[in-house]
N, C-alpha and C. Protein backbone atom coordinates (compact mmCIF):
# COMPACT_ATOMS: atom_id res chain seq x y z
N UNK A 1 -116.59 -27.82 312.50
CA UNK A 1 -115.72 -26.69 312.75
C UNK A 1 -115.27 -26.04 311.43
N UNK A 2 -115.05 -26.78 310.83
CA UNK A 2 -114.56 -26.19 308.83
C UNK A 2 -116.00 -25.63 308.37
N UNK A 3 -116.78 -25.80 308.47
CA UNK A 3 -118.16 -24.95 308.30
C UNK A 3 -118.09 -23.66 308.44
N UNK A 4 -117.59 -23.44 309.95
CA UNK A 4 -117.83 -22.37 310.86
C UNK A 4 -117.05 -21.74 310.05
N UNK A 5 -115.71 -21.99 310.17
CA UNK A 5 -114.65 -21.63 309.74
C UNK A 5 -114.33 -20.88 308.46
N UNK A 6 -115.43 -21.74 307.46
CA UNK A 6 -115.12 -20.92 306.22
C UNK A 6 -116.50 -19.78 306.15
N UNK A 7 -117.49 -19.78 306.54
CA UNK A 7 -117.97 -18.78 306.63
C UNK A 7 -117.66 -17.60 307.38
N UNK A 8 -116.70 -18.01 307.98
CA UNK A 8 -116.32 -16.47 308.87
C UNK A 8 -115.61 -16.01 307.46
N UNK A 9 -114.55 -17.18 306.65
CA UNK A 9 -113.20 -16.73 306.20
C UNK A 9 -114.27 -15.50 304.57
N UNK A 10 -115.38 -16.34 304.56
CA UNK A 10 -116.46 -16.19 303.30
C UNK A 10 -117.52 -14.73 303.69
N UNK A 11 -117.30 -14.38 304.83
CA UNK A 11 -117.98 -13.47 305.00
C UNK A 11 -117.04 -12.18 304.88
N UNK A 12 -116.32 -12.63 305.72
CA UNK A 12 -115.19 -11.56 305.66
C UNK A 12 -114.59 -10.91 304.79
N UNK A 13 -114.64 -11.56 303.56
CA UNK A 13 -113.95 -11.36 302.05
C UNK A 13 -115.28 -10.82 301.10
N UNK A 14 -116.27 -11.34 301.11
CA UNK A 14 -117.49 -10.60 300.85
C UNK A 14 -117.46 -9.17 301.55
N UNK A 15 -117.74 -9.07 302.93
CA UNK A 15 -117.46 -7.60 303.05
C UNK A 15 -116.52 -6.95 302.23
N UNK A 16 -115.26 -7.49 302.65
CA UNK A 16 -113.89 -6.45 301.73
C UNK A 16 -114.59 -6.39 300.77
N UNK A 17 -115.24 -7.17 299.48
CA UNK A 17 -115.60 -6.99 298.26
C UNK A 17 -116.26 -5.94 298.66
N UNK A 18 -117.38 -5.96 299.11
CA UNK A 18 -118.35 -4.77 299.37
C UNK A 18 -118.16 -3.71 299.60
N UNK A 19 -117.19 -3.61 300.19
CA UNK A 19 -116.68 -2.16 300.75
C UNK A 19 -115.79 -1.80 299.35
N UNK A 20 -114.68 -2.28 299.02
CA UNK A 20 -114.13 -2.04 297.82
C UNK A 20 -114.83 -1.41 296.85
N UNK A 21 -116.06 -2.34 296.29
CA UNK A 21 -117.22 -1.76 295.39
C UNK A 21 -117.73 -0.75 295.58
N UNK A 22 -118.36 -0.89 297.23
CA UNK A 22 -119.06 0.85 297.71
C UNK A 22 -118.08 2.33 297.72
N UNK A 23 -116.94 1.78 297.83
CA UNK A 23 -116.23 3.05 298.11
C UNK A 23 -115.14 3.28 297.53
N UNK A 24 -115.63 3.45 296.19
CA UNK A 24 -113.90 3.67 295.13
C UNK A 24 -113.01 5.00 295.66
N UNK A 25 -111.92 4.86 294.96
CA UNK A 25 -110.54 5.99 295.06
C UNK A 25 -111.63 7.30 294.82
N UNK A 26 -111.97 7.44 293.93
CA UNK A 26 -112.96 8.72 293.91
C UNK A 26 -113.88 9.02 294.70
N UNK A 27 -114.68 8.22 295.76
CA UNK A 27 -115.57 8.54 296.49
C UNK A 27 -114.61 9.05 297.64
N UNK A 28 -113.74 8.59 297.79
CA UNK A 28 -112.43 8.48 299.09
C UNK A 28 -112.07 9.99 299.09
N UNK A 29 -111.54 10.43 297.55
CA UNK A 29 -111.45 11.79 297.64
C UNK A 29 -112.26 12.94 297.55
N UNK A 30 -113.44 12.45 297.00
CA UNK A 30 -114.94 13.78 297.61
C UNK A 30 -115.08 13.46 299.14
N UNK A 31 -114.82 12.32 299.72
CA UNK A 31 -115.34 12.73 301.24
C UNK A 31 -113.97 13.30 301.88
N UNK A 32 -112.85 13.60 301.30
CA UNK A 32 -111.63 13.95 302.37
C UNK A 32 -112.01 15.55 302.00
N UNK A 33 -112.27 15.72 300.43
CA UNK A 33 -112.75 17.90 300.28
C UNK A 33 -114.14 18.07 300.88
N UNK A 34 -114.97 17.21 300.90
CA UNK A 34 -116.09 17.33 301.85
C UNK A 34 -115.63 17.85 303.48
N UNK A 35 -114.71 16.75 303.65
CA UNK A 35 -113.94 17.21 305.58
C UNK A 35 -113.31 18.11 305.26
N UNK A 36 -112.42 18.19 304.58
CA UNK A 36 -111.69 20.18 304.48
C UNK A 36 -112.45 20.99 304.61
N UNK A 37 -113.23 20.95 303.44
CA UNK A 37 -114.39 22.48 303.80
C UNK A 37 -115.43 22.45 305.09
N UNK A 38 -115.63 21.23 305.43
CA UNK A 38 -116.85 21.22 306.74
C UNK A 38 -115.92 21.55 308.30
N UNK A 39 -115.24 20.98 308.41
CA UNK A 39 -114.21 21.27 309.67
C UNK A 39 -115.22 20.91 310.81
N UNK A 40 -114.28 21.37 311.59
CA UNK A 40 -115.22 20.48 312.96
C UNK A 40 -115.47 21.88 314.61
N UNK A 41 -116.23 21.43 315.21
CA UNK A 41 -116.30 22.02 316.36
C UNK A 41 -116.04 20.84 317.67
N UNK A 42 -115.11 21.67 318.71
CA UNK A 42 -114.97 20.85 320.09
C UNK A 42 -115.40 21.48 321.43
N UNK A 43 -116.35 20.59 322.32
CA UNK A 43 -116.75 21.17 323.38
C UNK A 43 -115.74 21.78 323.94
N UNK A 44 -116.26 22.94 324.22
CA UNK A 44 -115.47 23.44 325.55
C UNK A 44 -115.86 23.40 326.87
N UNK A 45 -114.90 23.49 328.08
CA UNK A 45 -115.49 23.11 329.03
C UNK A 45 -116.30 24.61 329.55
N UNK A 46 -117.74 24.05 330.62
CA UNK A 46 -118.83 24.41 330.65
C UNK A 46 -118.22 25.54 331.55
N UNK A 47 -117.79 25.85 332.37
CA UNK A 47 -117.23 26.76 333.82
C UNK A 47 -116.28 27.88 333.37
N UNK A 48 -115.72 27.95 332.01
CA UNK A 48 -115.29 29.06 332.06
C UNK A 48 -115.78 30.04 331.02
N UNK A 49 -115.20 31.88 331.74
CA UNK A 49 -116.00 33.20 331.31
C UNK A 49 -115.58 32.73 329.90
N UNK A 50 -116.27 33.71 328.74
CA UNK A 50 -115.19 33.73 327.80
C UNK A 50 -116.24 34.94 327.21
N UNK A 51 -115.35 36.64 327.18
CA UNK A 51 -115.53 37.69 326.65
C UNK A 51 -116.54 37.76 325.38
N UNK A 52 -115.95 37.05 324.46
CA UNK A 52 -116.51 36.86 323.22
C UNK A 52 -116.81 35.79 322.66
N UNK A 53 -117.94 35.38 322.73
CA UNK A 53 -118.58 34.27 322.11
C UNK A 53 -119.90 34.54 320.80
N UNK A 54 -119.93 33.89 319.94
CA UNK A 54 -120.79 34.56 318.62
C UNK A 54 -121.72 33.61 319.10
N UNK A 55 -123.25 33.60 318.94
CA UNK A 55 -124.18 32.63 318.19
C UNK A 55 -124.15 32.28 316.96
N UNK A 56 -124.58 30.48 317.10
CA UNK A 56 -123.96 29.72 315.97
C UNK A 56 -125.45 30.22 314.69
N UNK A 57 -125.11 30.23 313.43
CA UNK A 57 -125.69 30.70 312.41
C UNK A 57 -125.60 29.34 311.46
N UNK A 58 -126.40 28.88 310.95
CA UNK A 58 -126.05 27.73 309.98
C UNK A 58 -125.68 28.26 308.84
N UNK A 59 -125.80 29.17 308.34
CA UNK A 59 -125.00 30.00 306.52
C UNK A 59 -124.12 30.65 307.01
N UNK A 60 -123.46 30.26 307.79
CA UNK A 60 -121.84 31.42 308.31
C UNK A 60 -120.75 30.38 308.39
N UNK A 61 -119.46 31.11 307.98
CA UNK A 61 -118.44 30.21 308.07
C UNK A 61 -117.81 30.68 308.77
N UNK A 62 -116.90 29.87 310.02
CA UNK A 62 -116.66 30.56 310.99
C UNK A 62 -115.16 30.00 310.88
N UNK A 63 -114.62 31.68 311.00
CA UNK A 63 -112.46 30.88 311.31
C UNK A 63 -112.16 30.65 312.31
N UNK A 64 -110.77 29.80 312.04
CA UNK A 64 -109.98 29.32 313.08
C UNK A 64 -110.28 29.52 314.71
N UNK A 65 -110.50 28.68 315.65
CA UNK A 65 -110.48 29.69 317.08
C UNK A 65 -111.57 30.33 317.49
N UNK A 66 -113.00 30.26 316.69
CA UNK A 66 -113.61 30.91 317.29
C UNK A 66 -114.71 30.64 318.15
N UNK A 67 -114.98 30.99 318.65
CA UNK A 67 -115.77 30.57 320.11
C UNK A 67 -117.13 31.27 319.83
N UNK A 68 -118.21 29.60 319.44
CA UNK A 68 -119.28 29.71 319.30
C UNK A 68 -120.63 29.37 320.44
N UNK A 69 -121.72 29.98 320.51
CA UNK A 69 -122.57 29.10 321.13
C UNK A 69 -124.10 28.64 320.66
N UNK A 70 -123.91 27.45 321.41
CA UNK A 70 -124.97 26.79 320.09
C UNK A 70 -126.02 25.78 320.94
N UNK A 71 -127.44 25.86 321.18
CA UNK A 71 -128.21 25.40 322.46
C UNK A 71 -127.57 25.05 323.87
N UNK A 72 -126.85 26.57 323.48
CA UNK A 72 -126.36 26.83 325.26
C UNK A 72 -125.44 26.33 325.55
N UNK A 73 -124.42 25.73 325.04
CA UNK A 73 -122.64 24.80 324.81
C UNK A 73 -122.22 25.99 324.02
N UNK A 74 -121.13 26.21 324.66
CA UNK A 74 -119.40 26.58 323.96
C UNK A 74 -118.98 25.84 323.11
N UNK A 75 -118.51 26.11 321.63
CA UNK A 75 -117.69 25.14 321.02
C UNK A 75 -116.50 26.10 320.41
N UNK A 76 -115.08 25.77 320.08
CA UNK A 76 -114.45 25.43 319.47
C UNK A 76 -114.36 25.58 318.08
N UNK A 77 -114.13 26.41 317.27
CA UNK A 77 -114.41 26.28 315.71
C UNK A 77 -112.94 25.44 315.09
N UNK A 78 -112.63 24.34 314.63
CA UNK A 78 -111.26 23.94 314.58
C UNK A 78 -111.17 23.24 312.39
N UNK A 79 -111.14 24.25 312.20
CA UNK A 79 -110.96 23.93 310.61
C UNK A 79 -109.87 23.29 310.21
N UNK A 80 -109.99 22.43 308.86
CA UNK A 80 -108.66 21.64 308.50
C UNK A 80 -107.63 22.97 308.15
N UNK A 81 -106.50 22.21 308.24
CA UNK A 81 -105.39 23.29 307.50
C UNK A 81 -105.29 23.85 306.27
N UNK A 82 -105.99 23.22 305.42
CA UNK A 82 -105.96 23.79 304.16
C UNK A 82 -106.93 24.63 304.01
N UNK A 83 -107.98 24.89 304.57
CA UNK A 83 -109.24 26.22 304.27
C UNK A 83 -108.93 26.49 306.03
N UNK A 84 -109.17 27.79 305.90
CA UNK A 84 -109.67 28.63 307.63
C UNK A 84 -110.64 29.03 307.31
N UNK A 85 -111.97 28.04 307.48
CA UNK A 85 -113.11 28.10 308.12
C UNK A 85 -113.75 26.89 308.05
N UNK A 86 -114.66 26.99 309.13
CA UNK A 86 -115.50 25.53 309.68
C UNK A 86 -116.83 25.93 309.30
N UNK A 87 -117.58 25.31 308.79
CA UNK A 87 -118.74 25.15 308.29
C UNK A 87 -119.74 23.80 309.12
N UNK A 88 -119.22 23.30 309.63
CA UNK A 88 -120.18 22.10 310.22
C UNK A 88 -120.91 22.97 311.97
N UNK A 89 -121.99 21.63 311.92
CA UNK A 89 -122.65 22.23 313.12
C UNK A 89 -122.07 21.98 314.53
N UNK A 90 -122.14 22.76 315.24
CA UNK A 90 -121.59 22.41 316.88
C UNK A 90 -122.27 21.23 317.31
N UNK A 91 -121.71 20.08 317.43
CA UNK A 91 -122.64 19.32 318.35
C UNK A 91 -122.97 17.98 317.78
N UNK A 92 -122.76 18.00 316.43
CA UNK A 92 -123.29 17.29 315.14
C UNK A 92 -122.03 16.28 315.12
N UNK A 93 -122.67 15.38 315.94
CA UNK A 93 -122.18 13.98 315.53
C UNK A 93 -121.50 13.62 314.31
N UNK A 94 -122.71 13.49 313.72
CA UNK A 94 -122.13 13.42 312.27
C UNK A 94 -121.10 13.68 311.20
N UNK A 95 -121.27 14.84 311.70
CA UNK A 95 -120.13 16.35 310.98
C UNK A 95 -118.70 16.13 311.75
N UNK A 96 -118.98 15.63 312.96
CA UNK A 96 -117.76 15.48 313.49
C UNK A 96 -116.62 14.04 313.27
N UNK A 97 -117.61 13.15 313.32
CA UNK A 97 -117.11 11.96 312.71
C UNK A 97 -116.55 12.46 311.29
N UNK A 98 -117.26 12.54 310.14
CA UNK A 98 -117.19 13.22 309.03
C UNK A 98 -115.60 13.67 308.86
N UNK A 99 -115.38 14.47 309.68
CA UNK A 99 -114.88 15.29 309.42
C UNK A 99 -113.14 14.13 310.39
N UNK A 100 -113.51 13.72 311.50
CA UNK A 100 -112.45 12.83 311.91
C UNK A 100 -111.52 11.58 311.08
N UNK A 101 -113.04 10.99 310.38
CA UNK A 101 -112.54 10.35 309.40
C UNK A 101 -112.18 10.37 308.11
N UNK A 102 -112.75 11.27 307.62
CA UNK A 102 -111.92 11.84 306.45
C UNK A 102 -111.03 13.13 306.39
N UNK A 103 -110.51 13.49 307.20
CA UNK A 103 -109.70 14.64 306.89
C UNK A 103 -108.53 14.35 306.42
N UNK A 104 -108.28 12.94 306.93
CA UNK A 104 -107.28 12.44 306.38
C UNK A 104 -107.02 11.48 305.01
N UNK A 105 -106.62 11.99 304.15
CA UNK A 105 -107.47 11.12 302.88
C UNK A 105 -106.55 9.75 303.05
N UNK A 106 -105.49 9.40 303.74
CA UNK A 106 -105.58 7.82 303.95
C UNK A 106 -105.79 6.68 305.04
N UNK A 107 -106.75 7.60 305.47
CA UNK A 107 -107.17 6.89 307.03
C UNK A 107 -107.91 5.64 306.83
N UNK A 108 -108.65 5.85 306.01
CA UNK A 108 -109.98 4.88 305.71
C UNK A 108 -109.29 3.62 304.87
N UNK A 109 -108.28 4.16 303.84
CA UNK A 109 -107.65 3.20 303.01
C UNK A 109 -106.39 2.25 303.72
N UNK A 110 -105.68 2.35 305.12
CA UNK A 110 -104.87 2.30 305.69
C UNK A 110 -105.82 1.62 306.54
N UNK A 111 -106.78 1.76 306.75
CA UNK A 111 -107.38 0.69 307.97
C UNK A 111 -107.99 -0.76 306.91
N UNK A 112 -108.93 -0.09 305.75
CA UNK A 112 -108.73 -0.98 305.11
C UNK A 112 -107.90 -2.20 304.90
N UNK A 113 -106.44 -1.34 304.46
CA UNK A 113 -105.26 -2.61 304.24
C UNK A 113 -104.85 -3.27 305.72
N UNK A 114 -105.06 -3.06 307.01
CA UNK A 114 -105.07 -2.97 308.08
C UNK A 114 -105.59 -4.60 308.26
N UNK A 115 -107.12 -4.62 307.51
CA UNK A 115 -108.27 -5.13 308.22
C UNK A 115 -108.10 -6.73 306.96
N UNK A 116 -107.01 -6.07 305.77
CA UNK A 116 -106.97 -7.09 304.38
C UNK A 116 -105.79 -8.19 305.13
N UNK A 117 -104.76 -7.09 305.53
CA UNK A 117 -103.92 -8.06 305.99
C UNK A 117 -103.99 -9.14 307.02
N UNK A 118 -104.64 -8.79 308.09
CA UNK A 118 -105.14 -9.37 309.19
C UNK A 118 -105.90 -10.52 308.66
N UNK A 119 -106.71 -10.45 307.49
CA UNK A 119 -107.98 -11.55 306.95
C UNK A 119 -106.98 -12.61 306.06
N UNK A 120 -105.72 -12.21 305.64
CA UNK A 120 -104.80 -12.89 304.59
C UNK A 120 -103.83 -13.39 305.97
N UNK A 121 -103.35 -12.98 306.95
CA UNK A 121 -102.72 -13.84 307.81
C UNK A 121 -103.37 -15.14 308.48
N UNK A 122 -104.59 -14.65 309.09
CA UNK A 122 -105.69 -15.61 309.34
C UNK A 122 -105.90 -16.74 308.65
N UNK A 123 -106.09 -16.77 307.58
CA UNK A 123 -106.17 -17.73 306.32
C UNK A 123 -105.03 -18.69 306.32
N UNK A 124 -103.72 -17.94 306.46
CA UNK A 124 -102.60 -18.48 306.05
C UNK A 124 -102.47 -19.45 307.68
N UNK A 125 -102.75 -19.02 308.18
CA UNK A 125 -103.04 -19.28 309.71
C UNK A 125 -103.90 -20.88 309.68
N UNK A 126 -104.89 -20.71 309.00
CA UNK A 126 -105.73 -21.74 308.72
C UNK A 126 -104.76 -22.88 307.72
N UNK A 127 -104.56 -21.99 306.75
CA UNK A 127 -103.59 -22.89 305.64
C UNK A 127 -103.00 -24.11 306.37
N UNK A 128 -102.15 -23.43 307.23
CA UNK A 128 -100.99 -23.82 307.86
C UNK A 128 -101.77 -25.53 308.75
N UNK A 129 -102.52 -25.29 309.51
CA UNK A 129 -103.39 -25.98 310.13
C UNK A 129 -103.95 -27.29 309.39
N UNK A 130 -104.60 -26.93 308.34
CA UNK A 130 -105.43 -27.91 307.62
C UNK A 130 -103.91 -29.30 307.16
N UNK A 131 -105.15 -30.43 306.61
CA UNK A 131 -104.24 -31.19 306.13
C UNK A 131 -105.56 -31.49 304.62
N UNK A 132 -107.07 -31.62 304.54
CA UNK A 132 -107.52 -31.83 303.64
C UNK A 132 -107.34 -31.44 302.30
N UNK A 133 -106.84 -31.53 301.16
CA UNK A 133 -106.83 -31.11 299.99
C UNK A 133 -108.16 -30.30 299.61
N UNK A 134 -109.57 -30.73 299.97
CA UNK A 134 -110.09 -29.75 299.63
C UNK A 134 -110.19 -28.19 300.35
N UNK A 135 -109.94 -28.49 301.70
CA UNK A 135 -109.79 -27.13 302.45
C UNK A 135 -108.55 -26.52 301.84
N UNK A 136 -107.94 -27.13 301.61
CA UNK A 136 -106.12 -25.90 301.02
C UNK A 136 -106.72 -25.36 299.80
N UNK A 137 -107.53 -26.02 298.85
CA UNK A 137 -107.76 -25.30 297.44
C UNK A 137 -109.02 -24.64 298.17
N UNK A 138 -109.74 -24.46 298.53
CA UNK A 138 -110.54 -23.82 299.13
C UNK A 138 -109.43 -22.44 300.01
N UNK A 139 -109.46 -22.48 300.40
CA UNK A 139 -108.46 -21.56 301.56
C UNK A 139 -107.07 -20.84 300.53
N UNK A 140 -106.77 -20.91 299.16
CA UNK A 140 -105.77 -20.48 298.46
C UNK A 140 -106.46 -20.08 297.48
N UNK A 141 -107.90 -20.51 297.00
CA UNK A 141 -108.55 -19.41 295.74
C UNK A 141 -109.22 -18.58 296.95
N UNK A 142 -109.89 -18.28 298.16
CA UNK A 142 -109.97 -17.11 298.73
C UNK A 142 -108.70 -16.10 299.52
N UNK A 143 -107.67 -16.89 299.23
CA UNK A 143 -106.34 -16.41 299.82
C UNK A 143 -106.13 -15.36 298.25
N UNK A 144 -106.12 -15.66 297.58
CA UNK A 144 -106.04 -14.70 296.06
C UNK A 144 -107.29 -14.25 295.93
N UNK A 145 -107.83 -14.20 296.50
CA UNK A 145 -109.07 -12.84 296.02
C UNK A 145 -108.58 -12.48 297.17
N UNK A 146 -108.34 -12.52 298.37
CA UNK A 146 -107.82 -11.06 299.52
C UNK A 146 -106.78 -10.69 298.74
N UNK A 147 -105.80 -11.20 298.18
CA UNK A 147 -104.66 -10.84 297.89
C UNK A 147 -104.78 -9.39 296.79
N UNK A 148 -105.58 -9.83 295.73
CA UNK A 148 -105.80 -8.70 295.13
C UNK A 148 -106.99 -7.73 295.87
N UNK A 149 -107.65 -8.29 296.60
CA UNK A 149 -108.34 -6.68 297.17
C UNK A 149 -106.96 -5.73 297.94
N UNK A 150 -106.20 -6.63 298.81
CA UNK A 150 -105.12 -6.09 299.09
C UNK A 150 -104.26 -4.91 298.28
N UNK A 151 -103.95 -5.56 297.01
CA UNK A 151 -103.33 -4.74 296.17
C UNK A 151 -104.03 -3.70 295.83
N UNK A 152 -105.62 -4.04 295.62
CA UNK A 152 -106.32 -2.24 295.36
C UNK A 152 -106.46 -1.56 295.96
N UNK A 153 -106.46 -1.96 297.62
CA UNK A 153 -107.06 -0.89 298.66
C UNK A 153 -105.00 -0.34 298.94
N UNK A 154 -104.15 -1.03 298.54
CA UNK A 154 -102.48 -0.55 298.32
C UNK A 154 -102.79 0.39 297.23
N UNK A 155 -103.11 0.43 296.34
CA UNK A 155 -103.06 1.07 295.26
C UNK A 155 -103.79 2.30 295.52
N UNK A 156 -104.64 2.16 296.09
CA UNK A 156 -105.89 3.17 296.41
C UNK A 156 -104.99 4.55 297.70
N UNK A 157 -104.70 3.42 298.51
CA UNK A 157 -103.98 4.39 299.04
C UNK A 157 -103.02 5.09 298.62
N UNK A 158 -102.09 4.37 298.24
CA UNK A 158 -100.55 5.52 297.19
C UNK A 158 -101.28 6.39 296.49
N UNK A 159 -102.00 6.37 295.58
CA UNK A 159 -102.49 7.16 294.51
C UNK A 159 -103.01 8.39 295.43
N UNK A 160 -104.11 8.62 296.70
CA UNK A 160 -104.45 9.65 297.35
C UNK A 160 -103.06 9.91 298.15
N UNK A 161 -102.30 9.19 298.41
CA UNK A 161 -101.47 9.57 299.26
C UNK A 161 -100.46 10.86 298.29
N UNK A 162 -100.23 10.28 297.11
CA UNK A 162 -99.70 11.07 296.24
C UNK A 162 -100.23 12.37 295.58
N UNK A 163 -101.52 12.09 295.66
CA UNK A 163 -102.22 13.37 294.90
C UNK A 163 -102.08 14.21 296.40
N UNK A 164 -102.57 13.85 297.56
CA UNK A 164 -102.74 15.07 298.33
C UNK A 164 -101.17 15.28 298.88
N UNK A 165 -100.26 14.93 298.92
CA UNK A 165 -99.31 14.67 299.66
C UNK A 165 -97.98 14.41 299.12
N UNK A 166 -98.13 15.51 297.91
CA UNK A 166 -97.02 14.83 296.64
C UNK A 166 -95.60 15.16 297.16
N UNK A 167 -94.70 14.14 296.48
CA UNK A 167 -93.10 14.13 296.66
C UNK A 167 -92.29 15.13 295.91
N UNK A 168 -91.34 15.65 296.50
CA UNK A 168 -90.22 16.40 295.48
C UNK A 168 -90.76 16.04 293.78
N UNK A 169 -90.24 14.80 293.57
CA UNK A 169 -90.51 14.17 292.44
C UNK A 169 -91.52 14.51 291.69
N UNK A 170 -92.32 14.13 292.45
CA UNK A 170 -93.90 14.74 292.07
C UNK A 170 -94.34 16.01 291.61
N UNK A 171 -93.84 16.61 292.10
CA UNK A 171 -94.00 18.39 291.52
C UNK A 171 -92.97 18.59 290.79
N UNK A 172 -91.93 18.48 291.13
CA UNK A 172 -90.75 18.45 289.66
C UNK A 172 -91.72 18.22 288.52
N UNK A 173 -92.07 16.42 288.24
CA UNK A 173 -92.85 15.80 287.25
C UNK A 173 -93.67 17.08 286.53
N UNK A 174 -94.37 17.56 287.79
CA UNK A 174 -95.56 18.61 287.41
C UNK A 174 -95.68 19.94 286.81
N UNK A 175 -94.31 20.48 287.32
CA UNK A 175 -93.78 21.77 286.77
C UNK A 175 -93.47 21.08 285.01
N UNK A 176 -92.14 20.10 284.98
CA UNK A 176 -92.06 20.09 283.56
C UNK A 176 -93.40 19.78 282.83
N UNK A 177 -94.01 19.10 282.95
CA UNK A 177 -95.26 18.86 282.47
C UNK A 177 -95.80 19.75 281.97
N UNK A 178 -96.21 20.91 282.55
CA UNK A 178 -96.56 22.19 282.38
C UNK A 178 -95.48 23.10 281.78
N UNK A 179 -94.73 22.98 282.13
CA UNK A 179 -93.69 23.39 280.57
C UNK A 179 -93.77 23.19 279.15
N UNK A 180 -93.84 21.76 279.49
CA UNK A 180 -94.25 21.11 277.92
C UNK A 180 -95.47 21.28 277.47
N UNK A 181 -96.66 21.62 278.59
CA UNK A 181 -97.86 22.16 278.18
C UNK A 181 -97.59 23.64 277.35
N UNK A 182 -97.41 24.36 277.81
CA UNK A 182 -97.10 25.76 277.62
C UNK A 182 -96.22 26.04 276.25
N UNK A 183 -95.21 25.05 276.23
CA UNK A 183 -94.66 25.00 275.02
C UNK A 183 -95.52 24.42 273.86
N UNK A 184 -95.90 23.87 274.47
CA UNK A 184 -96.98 23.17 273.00
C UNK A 184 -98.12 24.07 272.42
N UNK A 185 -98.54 24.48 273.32
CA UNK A 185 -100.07 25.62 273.47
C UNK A 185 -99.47 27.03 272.54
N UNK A 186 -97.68 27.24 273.04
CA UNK A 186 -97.51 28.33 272.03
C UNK A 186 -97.16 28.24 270.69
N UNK A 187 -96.63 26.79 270.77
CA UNK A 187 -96.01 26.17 269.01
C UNK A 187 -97.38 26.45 268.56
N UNK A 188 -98.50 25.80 268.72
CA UNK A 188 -99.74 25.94 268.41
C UNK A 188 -100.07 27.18 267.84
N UNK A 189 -100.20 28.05 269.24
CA UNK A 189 -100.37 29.55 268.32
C UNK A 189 -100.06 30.06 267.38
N UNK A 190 -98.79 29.68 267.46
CA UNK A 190 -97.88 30.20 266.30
C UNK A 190 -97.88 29.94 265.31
N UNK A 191 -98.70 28.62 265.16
CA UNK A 191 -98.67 27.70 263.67
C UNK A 191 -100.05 28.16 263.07
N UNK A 192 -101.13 28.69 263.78
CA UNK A 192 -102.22 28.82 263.66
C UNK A 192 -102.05 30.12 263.02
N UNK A 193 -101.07 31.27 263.99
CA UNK A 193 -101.17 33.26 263.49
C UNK A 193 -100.38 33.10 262.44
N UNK A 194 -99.19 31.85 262.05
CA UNK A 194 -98.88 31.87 260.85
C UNK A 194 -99.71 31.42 259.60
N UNK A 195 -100.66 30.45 259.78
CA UNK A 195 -101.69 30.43 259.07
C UNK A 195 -102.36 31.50 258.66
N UNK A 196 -102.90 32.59 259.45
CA UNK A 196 -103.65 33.32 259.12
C UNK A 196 -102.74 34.80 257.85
């Protein structure tokens, strides 16, 4: 049963590694501006008139609301909030997932820590259970490697959560910042046209 046991606990933590590795803070945020600009389309239902409907064009970007048709389906043009227009295809799986799962830039990182915590209770779960000395040191050096994937896929999230989603604080920070940019850029000038 401790066999079984630690290969579930050994697989499971290998994935997290894997996924961690495959999908840094930076990949996280090209696929959330990837879903902004692609946006999504939703069936509409088949039975009703509707005055104005466009054929779907693959090099057209289509705004908010608009009512496309595309191998004979109605869709829905439904763009993120930050751009008005949808660029993905009607119908397209893909594009739609795409676009479900990343629009939100901490969806993916939030299920992540979701899926870390659950694997670090489990363990502790096990901890609790065992009486062998080698299963506890076994079961507490993979209890600290979840622990710190934990903390990066935490980290991973605040950091997007903050860039897309910044606090009072945060833009305060940003304005002076850029003050002090601006001030510096003109001391500069000035030291330079007095040079000349």
């Amino acid at each position: 049963m401790w066999i079984f046991e630690l290969f579930i606990i050994v697989a499971l933590t290998s994935f997290s590694l894997y996924i961690a590795f495959l999908i840094p803070i930076h990949y996280l945020d090209l696929f959330h501006k990837n879903a902004v600009h692609l946006g999504c389309f939703e069936k509409l239902p088949e039975n009703e008139y509707r005055a104005k409907v466009q054929k779907w064009e693959p090099y057209y970007e289509y705004k908010a609301n608009t009512i496309v048709e595309h191998n004979g389906i109605q869709y829905l043009a439904i763009p993120h909030e930050l751009v008005n227009s949808c660029v993905a295809e009607p119908g397209n799986i893909s594009h739609y997932l795409c676009y479900k799962l990343n629009a939100d830039p901490v969806l993916i990182p939030n299920i992540l820590i979701f899926y870390q915590a659950f694997l670090i209770a489990f363990q502790f779960w096990m901890l609790c259970l065992t009486i062998d000395w080698q299963h506890i040191v076994t079961l507490v050096l993979l209890m600290f490697a979840n622990f710190l994937l934990l903390a990066k896929f935490f980290k991973d999230r605040v950091v997007l959560g903050r860039i897309h989603n910044p606090t009072f604080e945060d833009m305060k920070l940003i304005s002076e910042l850029k003050n002090e940019l601006s001030i510096t850029l003109m001391k500069e000038k000035q030291r330079v046209y007095n040079k000349e």
